[in-house]
PDB file of N, CA and C in Angstrom:
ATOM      1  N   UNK A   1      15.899 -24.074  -0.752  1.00  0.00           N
ATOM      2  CA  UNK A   1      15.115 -23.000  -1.298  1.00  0.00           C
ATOM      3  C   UNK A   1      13.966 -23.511  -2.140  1.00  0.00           C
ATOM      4  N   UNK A   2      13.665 -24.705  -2.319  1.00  0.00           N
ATOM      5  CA  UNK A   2      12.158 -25.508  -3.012  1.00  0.00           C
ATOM      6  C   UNK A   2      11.236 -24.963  -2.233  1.00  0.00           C
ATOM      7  N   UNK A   3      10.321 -24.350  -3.027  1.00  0.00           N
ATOM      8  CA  UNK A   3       9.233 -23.660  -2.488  1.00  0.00           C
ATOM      9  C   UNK A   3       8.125 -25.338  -1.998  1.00  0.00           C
ATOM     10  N   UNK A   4       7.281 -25.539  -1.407  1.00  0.00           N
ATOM     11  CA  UNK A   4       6.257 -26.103  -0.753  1.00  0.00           C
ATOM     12  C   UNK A   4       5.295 -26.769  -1.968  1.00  0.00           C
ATOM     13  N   UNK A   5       4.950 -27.323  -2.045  1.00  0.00           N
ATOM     14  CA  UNK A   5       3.402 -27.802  -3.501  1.00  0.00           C
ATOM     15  C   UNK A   5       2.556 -26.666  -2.492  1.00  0.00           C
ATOM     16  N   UNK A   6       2.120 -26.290  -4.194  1.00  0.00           N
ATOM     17  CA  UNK A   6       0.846 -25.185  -3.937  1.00  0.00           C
ATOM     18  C   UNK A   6      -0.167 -25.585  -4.298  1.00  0.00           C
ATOM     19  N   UNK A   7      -0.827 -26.108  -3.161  1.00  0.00           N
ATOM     20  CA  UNK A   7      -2.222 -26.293  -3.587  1.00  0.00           C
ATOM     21  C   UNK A   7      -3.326 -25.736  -3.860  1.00  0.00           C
ATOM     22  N   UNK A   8      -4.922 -26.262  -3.603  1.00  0.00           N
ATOM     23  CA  UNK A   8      -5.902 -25.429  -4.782  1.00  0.00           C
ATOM     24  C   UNK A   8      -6.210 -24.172  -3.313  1.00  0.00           C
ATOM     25  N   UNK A   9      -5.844 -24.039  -2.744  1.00  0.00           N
ATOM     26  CA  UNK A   9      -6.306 -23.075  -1.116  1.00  0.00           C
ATOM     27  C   UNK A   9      -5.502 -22.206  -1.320  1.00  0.00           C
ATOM     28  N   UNK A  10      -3.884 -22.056  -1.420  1.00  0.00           N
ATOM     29  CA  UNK A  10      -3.219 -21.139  -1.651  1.00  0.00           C
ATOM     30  C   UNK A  10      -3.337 -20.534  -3.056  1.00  0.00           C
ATOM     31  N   UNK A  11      -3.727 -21.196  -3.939  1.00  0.00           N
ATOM     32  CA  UNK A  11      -3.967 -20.471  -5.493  1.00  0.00           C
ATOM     33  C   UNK A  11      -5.026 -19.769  -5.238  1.00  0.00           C
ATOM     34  N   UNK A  12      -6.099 -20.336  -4.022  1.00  0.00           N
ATOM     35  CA  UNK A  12      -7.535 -19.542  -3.927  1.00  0.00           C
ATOM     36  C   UNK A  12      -7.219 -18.289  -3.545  1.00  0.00           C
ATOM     37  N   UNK A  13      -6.186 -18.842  -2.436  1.00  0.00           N
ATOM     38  CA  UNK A  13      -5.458 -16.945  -1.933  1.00  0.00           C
ATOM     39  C   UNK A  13      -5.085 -16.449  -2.814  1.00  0.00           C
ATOM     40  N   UNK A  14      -4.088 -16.766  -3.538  1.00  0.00           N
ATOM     41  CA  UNK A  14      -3.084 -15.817  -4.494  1.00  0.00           C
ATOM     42  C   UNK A  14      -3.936 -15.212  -5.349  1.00  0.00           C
ATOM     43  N   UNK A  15      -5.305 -15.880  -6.103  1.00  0.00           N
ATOM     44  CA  UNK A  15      -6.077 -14.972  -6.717  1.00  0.00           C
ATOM     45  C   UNK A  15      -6.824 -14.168  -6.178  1.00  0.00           C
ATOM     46  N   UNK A  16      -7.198 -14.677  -4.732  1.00  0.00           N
ATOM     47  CA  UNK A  16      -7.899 -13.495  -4.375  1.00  0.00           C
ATOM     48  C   UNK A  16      -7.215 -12.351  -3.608  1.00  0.00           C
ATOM     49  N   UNK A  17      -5.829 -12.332  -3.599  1.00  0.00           N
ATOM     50  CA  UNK A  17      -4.795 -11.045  -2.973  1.00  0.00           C
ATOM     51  C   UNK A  17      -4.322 -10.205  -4.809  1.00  0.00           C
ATOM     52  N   UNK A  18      -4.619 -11.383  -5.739  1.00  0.00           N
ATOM     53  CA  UNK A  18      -4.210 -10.376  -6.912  1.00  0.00           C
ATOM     54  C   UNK A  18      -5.362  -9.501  -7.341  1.00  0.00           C
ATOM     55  N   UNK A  19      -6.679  -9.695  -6.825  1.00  0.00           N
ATOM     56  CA  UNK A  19      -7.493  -8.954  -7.475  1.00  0.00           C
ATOM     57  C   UNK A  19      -7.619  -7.583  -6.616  1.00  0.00           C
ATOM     58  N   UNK A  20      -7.553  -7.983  -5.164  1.00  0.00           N
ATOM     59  CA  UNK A  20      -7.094  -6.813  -4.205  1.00  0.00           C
ATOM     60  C   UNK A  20      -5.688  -5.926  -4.682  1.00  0.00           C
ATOM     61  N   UNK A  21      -4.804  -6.467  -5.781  1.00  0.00           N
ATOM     62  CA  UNK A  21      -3.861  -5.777  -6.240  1.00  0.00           C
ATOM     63  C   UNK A  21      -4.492  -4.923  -6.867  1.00  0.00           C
ATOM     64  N   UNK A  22      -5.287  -5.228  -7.950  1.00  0.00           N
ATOM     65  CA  UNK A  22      -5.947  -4.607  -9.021  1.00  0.00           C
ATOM     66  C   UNK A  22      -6.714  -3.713  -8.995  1.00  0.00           C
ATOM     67  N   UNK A  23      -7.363  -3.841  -7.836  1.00  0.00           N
ATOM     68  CA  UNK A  23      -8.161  -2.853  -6.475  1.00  0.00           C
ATOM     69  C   UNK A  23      -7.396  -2.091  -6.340  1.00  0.00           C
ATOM     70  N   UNK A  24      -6.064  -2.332  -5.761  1.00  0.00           N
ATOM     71  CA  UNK A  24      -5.556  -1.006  -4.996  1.00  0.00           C
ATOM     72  C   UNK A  24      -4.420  -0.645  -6.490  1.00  0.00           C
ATOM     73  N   UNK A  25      -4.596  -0.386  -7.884  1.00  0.00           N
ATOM     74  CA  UNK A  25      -4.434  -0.126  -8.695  1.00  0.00           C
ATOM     75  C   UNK A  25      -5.278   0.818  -9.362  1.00  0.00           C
ATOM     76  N   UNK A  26      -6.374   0.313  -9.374  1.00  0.00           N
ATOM     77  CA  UNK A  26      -6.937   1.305  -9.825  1.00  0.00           C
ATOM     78  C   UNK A  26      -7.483   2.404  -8.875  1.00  0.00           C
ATOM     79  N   UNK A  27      -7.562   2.346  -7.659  1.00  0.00           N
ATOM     80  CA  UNK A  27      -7.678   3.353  -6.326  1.00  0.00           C
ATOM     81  C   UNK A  27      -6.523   4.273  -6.776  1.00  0.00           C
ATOM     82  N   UNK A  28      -5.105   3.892  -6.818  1.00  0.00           N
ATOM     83  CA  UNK A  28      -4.146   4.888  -6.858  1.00  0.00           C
ATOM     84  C   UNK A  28      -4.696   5.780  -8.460  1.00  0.00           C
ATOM     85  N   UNK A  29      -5.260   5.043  -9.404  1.00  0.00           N
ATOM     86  CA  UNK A  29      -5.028   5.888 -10.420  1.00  0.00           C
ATOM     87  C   UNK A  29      -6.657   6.757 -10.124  1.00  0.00           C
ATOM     88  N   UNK A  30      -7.183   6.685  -9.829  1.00  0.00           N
ATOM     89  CA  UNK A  30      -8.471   7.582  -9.298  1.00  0.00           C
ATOM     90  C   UNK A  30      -8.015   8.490  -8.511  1.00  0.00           C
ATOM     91  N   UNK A  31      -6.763   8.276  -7.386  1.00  0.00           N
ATOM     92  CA  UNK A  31      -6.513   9.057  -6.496  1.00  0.00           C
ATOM     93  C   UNK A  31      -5.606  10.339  -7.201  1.00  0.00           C
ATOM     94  N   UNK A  32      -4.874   9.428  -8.495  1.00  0.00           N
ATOM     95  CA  UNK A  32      -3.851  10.662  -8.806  1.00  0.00           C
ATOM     96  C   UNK A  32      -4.412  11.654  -9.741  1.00  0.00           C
ATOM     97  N   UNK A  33      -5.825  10.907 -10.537  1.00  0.00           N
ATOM     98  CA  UNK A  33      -6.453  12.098 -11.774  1.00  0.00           C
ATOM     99  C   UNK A  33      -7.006  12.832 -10.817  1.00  0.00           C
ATOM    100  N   UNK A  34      -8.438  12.471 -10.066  1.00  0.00           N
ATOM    101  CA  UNK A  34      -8.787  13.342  -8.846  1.00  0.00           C
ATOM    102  C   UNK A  34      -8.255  14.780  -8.438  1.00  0.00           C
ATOM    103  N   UNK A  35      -6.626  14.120  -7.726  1.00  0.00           N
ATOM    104  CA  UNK A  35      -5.863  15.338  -6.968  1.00  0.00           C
ATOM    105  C   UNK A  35      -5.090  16.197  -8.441  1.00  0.00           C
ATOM    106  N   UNK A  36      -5.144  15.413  -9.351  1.00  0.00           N
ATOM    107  CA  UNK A  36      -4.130  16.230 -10.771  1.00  0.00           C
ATOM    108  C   UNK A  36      -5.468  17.217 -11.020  1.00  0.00           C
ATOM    109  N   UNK A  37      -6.341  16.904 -11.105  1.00  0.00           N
ATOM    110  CA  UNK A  37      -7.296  18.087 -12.019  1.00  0.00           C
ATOM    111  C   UNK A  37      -7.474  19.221 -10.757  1.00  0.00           C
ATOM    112  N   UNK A  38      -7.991  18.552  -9.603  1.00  0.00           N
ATOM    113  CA  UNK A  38      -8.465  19.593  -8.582  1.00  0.00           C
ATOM    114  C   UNK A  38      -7.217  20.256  -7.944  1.00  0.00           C
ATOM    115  N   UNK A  39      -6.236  19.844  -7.804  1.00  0.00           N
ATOM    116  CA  UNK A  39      -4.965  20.822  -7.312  1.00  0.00           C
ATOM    117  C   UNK A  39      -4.217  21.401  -8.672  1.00  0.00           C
ATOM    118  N   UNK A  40      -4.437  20.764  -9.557  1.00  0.00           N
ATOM    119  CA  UNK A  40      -3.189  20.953 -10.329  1.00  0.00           C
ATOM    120  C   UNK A  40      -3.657  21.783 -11.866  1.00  0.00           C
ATOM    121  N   UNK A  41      -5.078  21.620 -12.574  1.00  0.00           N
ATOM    122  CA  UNK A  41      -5.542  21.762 -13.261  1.00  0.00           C
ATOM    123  C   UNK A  41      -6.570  23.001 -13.309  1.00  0.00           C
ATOM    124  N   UNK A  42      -7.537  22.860 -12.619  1.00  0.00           N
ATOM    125  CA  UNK A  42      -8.828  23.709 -12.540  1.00  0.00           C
ATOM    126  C   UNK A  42      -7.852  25.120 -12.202  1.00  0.00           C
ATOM    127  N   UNK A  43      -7.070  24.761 -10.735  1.00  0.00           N
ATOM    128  CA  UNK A  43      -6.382  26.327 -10.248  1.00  0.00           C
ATOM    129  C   UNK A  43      -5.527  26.902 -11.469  1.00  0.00           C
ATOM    130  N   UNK A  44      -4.735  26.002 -11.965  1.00  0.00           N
ATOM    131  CA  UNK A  44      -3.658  26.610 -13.072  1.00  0.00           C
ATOM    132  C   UNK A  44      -5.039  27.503 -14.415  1.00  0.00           C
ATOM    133  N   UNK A  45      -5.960  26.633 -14.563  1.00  0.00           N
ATOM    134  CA  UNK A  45      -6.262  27.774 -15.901  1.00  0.00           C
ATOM    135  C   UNK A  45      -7.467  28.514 -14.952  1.00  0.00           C
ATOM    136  N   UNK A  46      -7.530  28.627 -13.888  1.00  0.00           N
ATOM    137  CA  UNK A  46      -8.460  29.896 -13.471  1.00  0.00           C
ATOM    138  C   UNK A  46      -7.395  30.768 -13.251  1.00  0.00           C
ATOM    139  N   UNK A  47      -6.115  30.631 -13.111  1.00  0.00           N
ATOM    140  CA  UNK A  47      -5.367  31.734 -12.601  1.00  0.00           C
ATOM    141  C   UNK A  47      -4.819  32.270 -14.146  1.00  0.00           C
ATOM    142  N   UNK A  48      -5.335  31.372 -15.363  1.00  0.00           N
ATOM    143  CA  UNK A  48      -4.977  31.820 -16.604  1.00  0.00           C
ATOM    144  C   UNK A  48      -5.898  32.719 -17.343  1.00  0.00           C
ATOM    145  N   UNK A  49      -6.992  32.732 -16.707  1.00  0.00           N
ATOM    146  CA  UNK A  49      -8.255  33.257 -17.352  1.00  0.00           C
ATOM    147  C   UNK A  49      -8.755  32.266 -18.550  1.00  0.00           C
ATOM    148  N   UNK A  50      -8.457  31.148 -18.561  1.00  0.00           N
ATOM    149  CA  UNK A  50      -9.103  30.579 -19.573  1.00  0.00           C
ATOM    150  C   UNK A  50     -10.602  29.406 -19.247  1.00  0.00           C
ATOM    151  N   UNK A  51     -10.842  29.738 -16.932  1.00  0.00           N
ATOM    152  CA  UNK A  51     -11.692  29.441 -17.074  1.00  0.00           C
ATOM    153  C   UNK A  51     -12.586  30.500 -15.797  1.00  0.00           C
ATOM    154  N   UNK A  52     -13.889  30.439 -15.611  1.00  0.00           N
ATOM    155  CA  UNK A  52     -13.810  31.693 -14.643  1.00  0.00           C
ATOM    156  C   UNK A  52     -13.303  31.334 -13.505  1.00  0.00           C
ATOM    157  N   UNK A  53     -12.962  32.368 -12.509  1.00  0.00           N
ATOM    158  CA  UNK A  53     -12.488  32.086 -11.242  1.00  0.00           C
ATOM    159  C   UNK A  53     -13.884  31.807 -10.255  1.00  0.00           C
ATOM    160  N   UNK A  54     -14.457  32.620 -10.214  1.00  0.00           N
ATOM    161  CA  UNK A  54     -15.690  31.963  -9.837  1.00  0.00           C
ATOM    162  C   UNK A  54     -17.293  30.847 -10.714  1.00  0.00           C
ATOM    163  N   UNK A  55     -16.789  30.620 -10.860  1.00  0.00           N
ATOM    164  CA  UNK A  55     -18.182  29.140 -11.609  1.00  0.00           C
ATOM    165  C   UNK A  55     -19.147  29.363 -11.295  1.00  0.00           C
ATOM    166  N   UNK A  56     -20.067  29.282 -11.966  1.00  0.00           N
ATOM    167  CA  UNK A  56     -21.817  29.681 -11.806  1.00  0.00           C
ATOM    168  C   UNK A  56     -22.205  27.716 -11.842  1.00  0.00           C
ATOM    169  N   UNK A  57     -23.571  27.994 -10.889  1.00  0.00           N
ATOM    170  CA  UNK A  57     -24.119  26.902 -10.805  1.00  0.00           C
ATOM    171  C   UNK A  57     -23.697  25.487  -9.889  1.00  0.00           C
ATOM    172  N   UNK A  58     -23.779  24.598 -10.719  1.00  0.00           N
ATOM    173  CA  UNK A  58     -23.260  23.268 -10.311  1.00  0.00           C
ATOM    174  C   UNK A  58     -21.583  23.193 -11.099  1.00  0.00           C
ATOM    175  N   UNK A  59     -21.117  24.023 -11.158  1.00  0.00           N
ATOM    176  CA  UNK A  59     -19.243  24.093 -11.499  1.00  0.00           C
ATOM    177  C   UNK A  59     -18.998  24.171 -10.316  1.00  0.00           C
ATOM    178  N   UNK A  60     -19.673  24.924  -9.563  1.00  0.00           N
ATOM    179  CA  UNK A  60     -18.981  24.898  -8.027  1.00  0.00           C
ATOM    180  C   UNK A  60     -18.723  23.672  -6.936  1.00  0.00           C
ATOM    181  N   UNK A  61     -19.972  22.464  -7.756  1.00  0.00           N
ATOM    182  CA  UNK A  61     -19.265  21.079  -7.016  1.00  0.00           C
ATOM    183  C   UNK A  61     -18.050  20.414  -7.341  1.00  0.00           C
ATOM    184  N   UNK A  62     -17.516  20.889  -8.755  1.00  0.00           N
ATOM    185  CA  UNK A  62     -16.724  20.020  -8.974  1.00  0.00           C
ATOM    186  C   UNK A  62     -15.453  20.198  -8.612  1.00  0.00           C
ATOM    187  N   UNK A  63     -14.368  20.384  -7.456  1.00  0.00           N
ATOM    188  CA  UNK A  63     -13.368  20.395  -7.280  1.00  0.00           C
ATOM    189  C   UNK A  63     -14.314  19.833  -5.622  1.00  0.00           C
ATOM    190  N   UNK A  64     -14.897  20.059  -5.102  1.00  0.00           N
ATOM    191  CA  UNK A  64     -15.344  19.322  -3.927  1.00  0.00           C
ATOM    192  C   UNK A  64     -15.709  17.961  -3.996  1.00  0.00           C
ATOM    193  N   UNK A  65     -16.426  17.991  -5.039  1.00  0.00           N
ATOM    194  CA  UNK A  65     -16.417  16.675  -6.088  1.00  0.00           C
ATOM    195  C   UNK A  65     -14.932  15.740  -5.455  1.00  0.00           C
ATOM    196  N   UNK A  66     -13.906  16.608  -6.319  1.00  0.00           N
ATOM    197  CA  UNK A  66     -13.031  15.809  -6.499  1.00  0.00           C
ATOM    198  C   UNK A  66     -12.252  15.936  -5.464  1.00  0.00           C
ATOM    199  N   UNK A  67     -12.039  16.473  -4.394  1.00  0.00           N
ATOM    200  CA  UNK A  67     -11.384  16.252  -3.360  1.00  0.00           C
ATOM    201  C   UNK A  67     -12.414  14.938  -2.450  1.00  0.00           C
ATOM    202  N   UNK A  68     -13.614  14.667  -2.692  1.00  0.00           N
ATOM    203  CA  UNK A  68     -14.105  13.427  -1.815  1.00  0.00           C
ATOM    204  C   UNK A  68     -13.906  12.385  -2.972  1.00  0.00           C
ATOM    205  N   UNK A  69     -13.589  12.323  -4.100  1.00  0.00           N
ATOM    206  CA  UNK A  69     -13.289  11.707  -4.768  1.00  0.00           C
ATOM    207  C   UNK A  69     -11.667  11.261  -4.258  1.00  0.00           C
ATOM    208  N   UNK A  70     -11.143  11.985  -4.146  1.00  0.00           N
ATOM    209  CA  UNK A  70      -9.933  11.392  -3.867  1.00  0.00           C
ATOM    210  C   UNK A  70      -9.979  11.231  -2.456  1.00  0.00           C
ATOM    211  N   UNK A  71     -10.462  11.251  -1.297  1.00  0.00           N
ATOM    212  CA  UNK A  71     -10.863  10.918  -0.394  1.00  0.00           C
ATOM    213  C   UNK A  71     -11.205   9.221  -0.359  1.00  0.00           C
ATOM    214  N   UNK A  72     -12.085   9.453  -1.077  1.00  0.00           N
ATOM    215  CA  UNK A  72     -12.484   7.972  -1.159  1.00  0.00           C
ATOM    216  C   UNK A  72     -11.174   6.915  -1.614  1.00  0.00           C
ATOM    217  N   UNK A  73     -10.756   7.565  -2.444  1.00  0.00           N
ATOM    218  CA  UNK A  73      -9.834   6.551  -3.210  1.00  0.00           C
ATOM    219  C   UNK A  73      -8.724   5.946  -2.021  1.00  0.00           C
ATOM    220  N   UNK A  74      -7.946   7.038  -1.592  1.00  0.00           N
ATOM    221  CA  UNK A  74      -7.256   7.131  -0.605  1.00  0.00           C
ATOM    222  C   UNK A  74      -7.785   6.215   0.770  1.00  0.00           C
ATOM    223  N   UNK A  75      -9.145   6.354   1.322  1.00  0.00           N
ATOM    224  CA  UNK A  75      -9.507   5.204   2.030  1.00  0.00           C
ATOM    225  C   UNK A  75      -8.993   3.522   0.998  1.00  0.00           C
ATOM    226  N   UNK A  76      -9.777   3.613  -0.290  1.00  0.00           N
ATOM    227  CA  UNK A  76      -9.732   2.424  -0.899  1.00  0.00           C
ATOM    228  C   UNK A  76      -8.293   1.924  -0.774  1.00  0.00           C
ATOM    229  N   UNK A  77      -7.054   2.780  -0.907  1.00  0.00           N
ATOM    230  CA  UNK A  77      -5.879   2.581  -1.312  1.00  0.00           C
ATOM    231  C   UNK A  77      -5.481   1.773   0.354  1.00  0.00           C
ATOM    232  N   UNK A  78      -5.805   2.563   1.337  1.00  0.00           N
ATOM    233  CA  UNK A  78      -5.703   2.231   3.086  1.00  0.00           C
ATOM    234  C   UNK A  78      -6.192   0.371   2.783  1.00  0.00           C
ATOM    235  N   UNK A  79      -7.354   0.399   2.813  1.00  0.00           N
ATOM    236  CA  UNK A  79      -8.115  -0.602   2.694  1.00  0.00           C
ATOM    237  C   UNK A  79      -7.148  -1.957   2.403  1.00  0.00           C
ATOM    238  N   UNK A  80      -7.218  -1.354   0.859  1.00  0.00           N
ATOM    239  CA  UNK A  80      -6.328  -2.781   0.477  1.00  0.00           C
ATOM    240  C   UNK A  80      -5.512  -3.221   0.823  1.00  0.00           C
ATOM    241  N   UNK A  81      -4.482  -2.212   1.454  1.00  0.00           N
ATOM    242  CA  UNK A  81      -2.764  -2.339   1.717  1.00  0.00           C
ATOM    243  C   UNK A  81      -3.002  -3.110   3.393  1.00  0.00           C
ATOM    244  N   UNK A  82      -4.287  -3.153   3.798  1.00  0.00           N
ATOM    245  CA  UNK A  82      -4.190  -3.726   5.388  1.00  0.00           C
ATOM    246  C   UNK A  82      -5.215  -4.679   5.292  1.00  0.00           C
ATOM    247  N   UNK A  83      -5.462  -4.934   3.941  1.00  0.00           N
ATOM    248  CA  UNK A  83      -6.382  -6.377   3.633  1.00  0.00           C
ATOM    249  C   UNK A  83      -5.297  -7.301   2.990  1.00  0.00           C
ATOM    250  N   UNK A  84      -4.194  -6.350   2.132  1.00  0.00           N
ATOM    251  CA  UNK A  84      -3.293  -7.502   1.215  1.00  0.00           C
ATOM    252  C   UNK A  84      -1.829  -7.721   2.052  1.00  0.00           C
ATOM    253  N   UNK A  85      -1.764  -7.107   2.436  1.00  0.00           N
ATOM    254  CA  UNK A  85      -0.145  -7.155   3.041  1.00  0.00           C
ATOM    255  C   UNK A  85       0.151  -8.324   4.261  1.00  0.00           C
ATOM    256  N   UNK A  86      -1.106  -8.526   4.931  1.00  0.00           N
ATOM    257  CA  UNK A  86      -0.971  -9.762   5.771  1.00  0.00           C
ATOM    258  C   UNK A  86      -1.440 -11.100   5.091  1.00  0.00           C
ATOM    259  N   UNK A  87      -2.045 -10.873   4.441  1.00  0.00           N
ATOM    260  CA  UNK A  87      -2.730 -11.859   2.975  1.00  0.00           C
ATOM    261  C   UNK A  87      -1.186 -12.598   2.212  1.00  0.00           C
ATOM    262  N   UNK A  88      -0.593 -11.819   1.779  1.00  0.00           N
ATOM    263  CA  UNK A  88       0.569 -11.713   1.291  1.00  0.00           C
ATOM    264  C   UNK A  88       1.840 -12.474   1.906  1.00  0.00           C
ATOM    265  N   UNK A  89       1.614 -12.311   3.220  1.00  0.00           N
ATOM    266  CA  UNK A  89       3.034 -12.589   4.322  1.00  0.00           C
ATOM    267  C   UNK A  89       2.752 -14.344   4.580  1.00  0.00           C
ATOM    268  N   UNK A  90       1.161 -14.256   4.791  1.00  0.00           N
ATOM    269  CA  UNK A  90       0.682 -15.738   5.104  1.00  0.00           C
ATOM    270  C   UNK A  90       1.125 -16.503   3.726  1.00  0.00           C
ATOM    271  N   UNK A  91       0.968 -16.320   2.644  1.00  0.00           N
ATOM    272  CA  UNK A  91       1.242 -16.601   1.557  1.00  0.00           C
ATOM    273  C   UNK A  91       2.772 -17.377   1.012  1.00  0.00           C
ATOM    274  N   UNK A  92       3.475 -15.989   1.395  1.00  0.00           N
ATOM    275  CA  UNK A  92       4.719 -16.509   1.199  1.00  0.00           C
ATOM    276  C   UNK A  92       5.377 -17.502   2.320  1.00  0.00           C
ATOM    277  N   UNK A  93       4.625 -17.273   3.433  1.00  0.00           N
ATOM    278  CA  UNK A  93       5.339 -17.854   4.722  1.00  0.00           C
ATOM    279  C   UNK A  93       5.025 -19.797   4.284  1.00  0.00           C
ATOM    280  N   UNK A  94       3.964 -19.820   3.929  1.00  0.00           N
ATOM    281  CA  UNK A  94       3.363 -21.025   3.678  1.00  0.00           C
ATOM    282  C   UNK A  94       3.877 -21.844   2.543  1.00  0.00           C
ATOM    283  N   UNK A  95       4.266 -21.046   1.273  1.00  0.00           N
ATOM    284  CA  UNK A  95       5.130 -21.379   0.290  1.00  0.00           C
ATOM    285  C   UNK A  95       6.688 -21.789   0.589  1.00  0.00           C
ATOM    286  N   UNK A  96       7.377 -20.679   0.930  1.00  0.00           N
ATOM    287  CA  UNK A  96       8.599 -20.569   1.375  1.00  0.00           C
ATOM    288  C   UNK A  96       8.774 -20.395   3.160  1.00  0.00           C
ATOM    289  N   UNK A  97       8.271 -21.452   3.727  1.00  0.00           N
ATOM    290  CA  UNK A  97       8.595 -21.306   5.126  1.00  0.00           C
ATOM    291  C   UNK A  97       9.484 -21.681   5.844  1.00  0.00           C
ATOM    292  N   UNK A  98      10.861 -21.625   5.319  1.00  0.00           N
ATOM    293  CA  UNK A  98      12.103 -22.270   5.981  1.00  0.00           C
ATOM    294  C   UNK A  98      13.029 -20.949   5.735  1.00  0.00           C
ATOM    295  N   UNK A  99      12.507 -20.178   4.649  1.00  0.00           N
ATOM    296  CA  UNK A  99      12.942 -18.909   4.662  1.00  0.00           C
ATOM    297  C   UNK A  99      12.699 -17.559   5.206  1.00  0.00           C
ATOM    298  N   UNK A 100      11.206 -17.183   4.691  1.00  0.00           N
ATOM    299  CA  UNK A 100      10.230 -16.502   4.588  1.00  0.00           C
ATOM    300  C   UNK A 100       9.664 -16.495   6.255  1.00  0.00           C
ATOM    301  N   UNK A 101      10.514 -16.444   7.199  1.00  0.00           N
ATOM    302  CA  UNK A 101       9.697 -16.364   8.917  1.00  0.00           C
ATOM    303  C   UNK A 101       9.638 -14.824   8.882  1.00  0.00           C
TER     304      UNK A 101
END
């Protein structure tokens, strides 16, 4: 179970699959304020009267706003998980390859 010497190529990977972590970290937390205000927020206090139900102006972008907002994120979140996950496998396979097939 002795993992392999890690040299300066696999540390190059490992930092560059942790920053793609950090990426698809902060994607999820964009994705969850996004869908919390526009599903969960705006509808709850228009149905309270504490904001109007119909919005004058440019209020009316913002829940469209935030549904391509979370759109986006949700690509970003895709993105990473099929940029890091084979990133990842090569990684460990190369470290631990008597185990890790």
């Amino acid at each position: 179970m002795d993992p392999s010497f890690i040299d300066a190529d696999l540390w190059k990977a490992l930092g560059s699959n942790l920053k793609l972590l950090w990426v698809f970290i902060g994607s999820i937390f964009i994705l969850a304020f996004s869908l919390l205000i526009s599903l969960g927020i705006i509808p709850s206090l228009a149905g309270s009267g504490h904001i109007p139900i119909s919005p004058p102006g440019l209020a009316k972008l913002v829940v469209p706003l935030l549904y391509l907002t979370a759109g986006a994120a949700s690509l970003a979140v895709v993105f990473v998980l099929v940029q890091v996950i084979p990133g990842i496998r090569e990684i460990v396979v190369e470290i631990f390859g008597r185990i890790a097939v």
